[in-house]
N, C-alpha and C. Protein backbone atom coordinates (compact mmCIF):
# COMPACT_ATOMS: atom_id res chain seq x y z
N UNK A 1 9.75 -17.62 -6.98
CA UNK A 1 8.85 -17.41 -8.08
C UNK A 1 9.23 -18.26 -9.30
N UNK A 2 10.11 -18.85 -9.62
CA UNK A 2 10.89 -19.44 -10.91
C UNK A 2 11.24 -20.69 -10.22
N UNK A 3 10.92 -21.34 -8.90
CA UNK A 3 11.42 -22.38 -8.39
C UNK A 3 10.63 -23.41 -9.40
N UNK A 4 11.71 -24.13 -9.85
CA UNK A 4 11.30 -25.55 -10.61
C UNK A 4 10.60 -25.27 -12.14
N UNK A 5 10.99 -24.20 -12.56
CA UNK A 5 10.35 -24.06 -14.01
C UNK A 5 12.27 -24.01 -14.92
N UNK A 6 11.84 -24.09 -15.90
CA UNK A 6 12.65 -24.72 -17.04
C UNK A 6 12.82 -23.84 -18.05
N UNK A 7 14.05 -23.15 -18.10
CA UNK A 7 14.09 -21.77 -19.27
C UNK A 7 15.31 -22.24 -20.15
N UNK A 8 15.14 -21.88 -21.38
CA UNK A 8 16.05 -21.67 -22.30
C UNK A 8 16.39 -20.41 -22.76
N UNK A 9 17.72 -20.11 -22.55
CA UNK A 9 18.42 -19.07 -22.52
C UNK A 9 19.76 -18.41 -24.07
N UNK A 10 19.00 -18.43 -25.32
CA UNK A 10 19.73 -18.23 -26.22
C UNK A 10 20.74 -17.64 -26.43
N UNK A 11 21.72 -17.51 -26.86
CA UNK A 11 23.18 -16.73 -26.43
C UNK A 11 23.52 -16.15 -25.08
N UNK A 12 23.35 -17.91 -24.43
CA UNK A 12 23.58 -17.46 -22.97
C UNK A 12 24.68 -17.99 -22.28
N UNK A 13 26.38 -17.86 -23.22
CA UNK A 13 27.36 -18.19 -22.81
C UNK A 13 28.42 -17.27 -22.02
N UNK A 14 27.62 -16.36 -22.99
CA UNK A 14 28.90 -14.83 -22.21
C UNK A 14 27.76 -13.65 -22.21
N UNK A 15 28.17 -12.70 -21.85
CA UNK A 15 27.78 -11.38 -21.77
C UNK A 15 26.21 -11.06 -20.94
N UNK A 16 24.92 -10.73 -21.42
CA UNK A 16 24.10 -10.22 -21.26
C UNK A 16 23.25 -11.99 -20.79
N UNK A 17 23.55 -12.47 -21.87
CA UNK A 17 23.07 -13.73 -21.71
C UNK A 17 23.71 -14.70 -20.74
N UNK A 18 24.70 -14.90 -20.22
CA UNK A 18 25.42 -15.41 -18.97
C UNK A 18 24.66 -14.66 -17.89
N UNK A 19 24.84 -13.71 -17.39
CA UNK A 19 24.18 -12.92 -16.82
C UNK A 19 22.70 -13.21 -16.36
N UNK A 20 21.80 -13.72 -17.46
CA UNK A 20 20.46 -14.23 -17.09
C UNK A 20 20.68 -15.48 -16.54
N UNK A 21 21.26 -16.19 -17.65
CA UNK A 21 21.52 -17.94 -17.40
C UNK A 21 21.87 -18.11 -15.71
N UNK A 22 22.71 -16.89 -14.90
CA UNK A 22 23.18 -16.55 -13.31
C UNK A 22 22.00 -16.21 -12.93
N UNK A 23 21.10 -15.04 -13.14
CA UNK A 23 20.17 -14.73 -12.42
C UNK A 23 19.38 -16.00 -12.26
N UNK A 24 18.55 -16.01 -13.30
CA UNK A 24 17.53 -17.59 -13.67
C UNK A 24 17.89 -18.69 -12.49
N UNK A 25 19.76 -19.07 -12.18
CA UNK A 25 19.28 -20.08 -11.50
C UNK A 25 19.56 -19.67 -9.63
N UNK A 26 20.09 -18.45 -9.44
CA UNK A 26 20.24 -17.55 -8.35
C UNK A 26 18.53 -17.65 -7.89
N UNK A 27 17.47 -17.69 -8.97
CA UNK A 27 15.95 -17.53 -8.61
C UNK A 27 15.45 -18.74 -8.87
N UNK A 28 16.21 -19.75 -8.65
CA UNK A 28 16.14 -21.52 -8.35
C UNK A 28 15.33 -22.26 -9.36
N UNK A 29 15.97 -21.70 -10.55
CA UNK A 29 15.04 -22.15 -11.90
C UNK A 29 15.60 -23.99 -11.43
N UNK A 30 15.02 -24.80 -12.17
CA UNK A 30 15.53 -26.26 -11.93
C UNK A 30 16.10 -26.37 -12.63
N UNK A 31 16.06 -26.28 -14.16
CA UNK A 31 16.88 -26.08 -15.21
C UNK A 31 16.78 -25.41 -16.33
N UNK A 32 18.36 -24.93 -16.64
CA UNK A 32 18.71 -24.09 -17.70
C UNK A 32 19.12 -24.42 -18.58
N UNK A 33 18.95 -24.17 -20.42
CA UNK A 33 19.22 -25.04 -21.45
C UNK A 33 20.35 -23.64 -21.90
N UNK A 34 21.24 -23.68 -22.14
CA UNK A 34 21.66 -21.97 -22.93
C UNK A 34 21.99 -22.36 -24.32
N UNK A 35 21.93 -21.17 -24.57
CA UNK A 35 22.31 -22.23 -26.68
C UNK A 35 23.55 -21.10 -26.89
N UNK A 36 23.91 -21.28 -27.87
CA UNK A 36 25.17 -20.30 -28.11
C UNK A 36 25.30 -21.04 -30.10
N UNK A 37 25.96 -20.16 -30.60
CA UNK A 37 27.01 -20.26 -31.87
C UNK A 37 28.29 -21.10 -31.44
N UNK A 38 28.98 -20.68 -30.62
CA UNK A 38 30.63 -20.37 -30.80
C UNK A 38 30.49 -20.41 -28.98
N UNK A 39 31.06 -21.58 -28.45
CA UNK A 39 31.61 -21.89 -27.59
C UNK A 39 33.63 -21.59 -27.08
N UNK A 40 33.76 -20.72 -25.60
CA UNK A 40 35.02 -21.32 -25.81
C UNK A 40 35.74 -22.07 -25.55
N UNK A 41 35.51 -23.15 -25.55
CA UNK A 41 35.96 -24.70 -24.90
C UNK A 41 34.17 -25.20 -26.07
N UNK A 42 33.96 -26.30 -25.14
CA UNK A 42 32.32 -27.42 -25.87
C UNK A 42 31.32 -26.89 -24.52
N UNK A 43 30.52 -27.29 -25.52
CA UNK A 43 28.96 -26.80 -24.63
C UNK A 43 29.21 -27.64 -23.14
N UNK A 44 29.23 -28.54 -22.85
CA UNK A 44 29.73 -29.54 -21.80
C UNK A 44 30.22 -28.47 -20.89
N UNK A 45 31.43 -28.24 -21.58
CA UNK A 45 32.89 -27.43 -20.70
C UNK A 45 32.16 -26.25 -19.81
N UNK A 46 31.31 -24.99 -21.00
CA UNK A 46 31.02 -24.20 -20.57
C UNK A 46 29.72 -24.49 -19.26
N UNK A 47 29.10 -25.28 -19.98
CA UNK A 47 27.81 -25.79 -18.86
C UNK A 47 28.25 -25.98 -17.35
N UNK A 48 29.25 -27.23 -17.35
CA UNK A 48 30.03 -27.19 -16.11
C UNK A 48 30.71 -26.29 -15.85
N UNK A 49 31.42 -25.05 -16.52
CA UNK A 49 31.94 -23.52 -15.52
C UNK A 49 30.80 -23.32 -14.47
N UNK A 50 29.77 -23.19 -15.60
CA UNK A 50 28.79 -22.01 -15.15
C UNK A 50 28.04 -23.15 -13.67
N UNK A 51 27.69 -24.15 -13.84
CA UNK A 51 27.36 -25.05 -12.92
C UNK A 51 28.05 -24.95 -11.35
N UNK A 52 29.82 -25.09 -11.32
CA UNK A 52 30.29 -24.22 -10.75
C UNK A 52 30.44 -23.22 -10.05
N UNK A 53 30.54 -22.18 -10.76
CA UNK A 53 29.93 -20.51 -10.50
C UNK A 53 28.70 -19.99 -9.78
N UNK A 54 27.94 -20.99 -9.91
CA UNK A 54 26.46 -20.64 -9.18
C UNK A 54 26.51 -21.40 -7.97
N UNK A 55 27.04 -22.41 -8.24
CA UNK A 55 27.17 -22.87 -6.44
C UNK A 55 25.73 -23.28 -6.27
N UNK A 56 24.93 -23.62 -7.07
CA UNK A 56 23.72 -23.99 -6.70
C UNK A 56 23.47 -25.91 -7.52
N UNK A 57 23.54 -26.79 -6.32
CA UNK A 57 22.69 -28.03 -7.41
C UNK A 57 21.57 -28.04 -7.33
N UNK A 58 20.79 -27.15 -6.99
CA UNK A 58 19.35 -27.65 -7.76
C UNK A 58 18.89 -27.16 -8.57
N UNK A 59 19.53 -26.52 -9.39
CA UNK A 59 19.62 -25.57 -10.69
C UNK A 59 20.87 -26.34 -11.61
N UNK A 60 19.53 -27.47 -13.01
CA UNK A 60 20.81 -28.28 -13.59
C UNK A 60 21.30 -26.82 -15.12
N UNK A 61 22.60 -27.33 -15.13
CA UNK A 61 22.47 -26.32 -16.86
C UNK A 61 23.45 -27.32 -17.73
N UNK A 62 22.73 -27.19 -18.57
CA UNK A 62 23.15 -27.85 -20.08
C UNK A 62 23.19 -26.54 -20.95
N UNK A 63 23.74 -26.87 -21.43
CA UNK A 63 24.31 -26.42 -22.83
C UNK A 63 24.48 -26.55 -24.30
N UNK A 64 23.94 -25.82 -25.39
CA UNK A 64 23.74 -26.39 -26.56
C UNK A 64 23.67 -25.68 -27.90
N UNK A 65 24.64 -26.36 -28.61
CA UNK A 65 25.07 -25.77 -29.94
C UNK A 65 24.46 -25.42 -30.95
N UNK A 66 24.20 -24.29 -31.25
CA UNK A 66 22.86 -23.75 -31.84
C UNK A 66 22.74 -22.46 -32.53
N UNK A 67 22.55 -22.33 -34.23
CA UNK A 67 22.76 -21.26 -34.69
C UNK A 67 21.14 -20.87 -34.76
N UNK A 68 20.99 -19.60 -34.00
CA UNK A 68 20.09 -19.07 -33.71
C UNK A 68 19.01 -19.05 -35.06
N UNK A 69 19.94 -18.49 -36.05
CA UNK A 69 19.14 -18.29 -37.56
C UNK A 69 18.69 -19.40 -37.99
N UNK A 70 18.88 -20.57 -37.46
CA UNK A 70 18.45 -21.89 -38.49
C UNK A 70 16.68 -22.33 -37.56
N UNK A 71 15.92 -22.39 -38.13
CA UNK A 71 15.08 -22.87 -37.51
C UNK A 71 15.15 -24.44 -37.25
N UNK A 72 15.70 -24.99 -38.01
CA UNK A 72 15.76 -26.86 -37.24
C UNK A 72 16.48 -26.76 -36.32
N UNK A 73 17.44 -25.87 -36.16
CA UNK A 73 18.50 -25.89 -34.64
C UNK A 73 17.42 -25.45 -33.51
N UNK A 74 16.62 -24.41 -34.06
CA UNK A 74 15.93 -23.86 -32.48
C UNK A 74 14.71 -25.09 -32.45
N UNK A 75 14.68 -25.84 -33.20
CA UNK A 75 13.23 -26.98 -33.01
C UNK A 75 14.11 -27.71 -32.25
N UNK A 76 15.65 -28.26 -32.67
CA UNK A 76 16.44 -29.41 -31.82
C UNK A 76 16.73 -28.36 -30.62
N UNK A 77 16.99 -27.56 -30.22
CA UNK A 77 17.13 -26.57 -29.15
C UNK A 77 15.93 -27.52 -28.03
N UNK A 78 15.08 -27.02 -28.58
CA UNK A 78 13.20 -26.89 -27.83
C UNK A 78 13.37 -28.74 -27.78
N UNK A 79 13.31 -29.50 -28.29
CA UNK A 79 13.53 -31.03 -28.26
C UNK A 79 14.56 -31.25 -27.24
N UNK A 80 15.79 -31.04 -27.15
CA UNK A 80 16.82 -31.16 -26.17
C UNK A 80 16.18 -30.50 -24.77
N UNK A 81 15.36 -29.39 -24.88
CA UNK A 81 15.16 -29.14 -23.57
C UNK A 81 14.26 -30.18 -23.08
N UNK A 82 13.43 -30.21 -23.97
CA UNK A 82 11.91 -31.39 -23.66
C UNK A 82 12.79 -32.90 -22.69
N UNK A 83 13.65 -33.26 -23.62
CA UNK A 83 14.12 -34.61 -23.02
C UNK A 83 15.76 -34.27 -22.17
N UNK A 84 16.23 -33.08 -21.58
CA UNK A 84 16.71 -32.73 -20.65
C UNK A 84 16.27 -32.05 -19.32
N UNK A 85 15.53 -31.55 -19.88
CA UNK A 85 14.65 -30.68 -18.59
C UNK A 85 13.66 -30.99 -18.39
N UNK A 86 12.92 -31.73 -19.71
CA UNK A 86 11.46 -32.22 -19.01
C UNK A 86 10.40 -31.06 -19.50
N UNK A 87 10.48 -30.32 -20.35
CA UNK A 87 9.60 -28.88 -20.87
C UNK A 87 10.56 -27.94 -21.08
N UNK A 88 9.63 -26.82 -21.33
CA UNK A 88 10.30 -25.44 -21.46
C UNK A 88 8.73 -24.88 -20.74
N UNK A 89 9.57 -23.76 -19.62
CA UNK A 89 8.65 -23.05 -19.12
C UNK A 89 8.91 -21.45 -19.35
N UNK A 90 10.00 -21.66 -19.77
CA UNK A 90 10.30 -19.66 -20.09
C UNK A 90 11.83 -19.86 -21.58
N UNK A 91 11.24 -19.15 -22.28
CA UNK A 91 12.47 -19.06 -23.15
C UNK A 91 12.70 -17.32 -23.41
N UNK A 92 14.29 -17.44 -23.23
CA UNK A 92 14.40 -16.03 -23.78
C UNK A 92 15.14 -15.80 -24.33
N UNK A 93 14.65 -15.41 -25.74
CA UNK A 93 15.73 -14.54 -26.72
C UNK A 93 16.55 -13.51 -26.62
N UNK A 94 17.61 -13.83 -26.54
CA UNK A 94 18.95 -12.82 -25.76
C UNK A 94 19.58 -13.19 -27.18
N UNK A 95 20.21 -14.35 -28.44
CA UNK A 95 20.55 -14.31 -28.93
C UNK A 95 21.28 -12.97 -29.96
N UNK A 96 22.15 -12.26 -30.44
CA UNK A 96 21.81 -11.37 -30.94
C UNK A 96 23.90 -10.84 -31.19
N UNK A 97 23.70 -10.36 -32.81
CA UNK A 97 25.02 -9.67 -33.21
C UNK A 97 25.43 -8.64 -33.11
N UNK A 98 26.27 -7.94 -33.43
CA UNK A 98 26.67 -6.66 -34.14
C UNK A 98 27.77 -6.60 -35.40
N UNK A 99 27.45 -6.23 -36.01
CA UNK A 99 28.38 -5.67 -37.25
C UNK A 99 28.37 -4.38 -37.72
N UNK A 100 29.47 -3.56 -36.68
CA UNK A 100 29.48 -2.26 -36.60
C UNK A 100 30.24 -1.89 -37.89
N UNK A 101 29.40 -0.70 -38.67
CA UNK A 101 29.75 -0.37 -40.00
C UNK A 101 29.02 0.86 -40.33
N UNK A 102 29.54 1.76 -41.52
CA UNK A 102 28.34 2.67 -42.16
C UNK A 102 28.00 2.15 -42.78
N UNK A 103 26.67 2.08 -43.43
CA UNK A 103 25.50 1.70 -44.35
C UNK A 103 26.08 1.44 -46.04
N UNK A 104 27.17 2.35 -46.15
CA UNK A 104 27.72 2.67 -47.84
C UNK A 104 29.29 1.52 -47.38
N UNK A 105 29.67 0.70 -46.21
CA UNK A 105 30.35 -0.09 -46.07
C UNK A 105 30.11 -0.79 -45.64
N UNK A 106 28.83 -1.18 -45.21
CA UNK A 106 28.50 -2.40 -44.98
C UNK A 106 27.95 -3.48 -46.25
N UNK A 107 28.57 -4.72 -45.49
CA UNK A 107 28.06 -5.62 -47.36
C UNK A 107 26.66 -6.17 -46.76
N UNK A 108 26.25 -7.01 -47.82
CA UNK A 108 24.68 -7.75 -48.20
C UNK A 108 25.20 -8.32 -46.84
N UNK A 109 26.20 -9.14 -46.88
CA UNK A 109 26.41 -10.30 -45.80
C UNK A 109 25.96 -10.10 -44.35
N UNK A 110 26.83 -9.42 -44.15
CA UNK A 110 27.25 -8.30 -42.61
C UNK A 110 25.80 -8.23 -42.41
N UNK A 111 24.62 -7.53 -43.56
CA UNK A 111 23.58 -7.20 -42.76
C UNK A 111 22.59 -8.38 -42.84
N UNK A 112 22.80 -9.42 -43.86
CA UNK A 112 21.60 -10.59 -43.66
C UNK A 112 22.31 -11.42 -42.17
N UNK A 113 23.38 -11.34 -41.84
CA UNK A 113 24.23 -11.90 -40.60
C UNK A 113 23.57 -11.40 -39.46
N UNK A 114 23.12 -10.24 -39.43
CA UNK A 114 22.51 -9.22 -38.15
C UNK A 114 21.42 -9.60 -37.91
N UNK A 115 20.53 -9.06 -39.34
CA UNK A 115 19.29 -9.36 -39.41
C UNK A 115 18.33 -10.91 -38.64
N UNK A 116 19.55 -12.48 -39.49
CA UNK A 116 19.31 -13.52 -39.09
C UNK A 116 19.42 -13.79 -37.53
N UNK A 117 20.61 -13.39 -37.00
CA UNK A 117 20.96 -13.47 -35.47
C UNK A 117 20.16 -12.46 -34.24
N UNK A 118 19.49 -11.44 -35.05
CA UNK A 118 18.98 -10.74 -34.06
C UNK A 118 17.34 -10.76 -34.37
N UNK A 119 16.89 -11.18 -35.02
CA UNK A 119 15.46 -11.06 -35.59
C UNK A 119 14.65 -12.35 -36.07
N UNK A 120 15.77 -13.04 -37.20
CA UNK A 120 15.02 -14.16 -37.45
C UNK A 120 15.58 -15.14 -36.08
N UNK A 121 16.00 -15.06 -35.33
CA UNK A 121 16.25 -15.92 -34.50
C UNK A 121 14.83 -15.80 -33.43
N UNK A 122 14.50 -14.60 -33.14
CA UNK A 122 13.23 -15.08 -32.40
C UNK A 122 12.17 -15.42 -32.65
N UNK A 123 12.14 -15.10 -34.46
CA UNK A 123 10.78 -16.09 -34.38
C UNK A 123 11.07 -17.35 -34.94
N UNK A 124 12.14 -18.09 -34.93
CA UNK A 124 12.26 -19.64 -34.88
C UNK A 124 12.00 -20.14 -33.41
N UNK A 125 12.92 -19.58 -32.44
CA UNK A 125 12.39 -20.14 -31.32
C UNK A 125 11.39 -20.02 -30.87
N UNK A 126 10.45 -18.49 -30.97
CA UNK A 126 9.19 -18.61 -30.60
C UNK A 126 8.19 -19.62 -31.04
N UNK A 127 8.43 -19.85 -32.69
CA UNK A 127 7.97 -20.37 -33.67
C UNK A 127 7.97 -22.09 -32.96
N UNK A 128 9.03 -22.61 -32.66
CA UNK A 128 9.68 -23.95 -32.13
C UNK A 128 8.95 -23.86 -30.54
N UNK A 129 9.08 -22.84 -30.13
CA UNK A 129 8.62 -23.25 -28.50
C UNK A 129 6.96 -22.82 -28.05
N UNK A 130 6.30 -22.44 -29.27
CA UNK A 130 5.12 -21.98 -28.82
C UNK A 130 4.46 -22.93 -28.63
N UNK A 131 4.50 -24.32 -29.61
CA UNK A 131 3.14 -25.59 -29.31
C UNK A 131 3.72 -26.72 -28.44
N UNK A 132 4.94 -26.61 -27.87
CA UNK A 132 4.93 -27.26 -26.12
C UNK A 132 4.10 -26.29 -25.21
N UNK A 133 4.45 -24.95 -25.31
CA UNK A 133 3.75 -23.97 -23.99
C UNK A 133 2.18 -24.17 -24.17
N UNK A 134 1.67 -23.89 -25.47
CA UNK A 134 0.40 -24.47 -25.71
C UNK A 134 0.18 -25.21 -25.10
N UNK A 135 0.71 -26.53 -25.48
CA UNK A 135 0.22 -27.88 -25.28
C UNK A 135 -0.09 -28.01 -23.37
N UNK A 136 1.10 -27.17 -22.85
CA UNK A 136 1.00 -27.32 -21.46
C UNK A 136 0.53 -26.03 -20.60
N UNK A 137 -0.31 -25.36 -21.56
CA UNK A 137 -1.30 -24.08 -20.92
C UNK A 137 -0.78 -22.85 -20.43
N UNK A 138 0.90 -23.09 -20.30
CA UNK A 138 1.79 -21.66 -19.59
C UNK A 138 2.86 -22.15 -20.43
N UNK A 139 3.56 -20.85 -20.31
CA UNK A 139 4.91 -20.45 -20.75
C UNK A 139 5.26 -18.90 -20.87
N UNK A 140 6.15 -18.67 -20.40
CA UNK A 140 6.55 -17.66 -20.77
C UNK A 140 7.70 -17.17 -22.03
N UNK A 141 7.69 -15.65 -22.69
CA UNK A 141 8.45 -15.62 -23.77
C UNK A 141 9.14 -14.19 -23.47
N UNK A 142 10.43 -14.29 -23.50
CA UNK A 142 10.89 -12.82 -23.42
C UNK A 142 12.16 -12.33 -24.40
N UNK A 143 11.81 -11.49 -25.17
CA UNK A 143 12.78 -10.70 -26.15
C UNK A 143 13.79 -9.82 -25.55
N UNK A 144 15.09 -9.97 -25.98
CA UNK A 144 15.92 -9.22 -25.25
C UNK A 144 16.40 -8.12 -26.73
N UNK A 145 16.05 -7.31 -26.60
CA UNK A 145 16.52 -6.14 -27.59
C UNK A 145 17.32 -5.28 -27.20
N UNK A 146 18.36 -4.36 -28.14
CA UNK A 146 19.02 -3.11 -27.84
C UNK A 146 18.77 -1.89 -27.79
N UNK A 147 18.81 -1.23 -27.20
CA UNK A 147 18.52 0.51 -27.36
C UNK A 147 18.64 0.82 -28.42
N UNK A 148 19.82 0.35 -29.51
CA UNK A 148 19.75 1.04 -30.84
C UNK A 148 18.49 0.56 -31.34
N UNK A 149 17.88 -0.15 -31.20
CA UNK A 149 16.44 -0.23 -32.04
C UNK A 149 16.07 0.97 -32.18
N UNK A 150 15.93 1.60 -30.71
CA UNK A 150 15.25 2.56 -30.55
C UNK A 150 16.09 4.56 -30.81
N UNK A 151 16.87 4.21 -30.07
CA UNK A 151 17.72 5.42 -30.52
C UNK A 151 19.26 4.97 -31.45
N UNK A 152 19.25 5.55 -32.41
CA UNK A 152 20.67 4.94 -33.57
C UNK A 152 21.76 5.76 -33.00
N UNK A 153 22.63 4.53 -33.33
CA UNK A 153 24.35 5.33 -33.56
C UNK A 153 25.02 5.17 -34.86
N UNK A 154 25.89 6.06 -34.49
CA UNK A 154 26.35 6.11 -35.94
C UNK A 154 27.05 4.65 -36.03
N UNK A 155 27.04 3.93 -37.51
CA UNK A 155 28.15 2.93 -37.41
C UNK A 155 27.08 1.55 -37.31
N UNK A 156 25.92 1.93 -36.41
CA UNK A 156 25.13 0.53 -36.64
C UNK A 156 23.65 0.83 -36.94
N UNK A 157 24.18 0.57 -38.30
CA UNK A 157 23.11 0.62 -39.56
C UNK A 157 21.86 -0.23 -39.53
């Protein structure tokens, strides 16, 4: 179903987002762009683990340095995929923080830090990847959110 389509995978170096960046090419995506903050080794390094790990070459992955909150990073994001992969056929916002705190200790920072990495980050990329999918009649878009949206804990405000 995903054979030969082209996803970008935002904070898709470790955790929830590694995890897709594996599934995605396990379901023979052709290629995967992942973006991340904070690499541990260079985007290169990690690209080739994960390249590795999947045991698959017909699934290419690149890798790319990218603060989710900036919108010129997610336009050079969406550009790097264009002239690495050739399009974007699925992007998904997995990007996303935590800054576990109470509300009366948490600073301005901590929460414009959250806010930017978990919120304004998807609508730059959506924002950045909607007029290629346009332009080429499909695309898909998928938000990766937390349960605390929906039910709170204490501590994340």
């Amino acid at each position: 179903m995903l054979a030969n389509k082209k996803a970008i995978v935002t904070g898709g170096s470790r955790g929830i987002g590694r995890a897709i960046v594996e599934q995605l090419a396990a379901e023979k995506c052709s290629g995967i762009l992942l973006t991340d903050i904070a690499f541990v080794n260079t985007p290169e390094e990690c690209a080739t683990e994960i390249q590795k790990e999947i045991g698959n070459s017909e699934t290419k992955i690149h890798a790319f340095k990218a603060d989710a909150s900036s919108l010129d990073d997610a336009q050079a994001t969406i550009h790097a995929a264009i002239e690495k992969l050739g399009g974007v056929d699925i992007l998904i916002n997995n990007a996303g923080i935590t800054r576990d705190n109470l509300l009366l200790r948490m600073s301005e920072k901590e929460f414009d830090d959250v806010i930017n990495a978990n919120l304004k980050s998807v609508f730059n990329y959506t924002k950045a990847a909607i007029k290629p999918m346009i332009k080429q009649r499909s695309g898909k878009i998928v938000n990766i959110a937390s349960v605390v949206g929906l039910i709170g804990n204490a501590g994340q405000s």
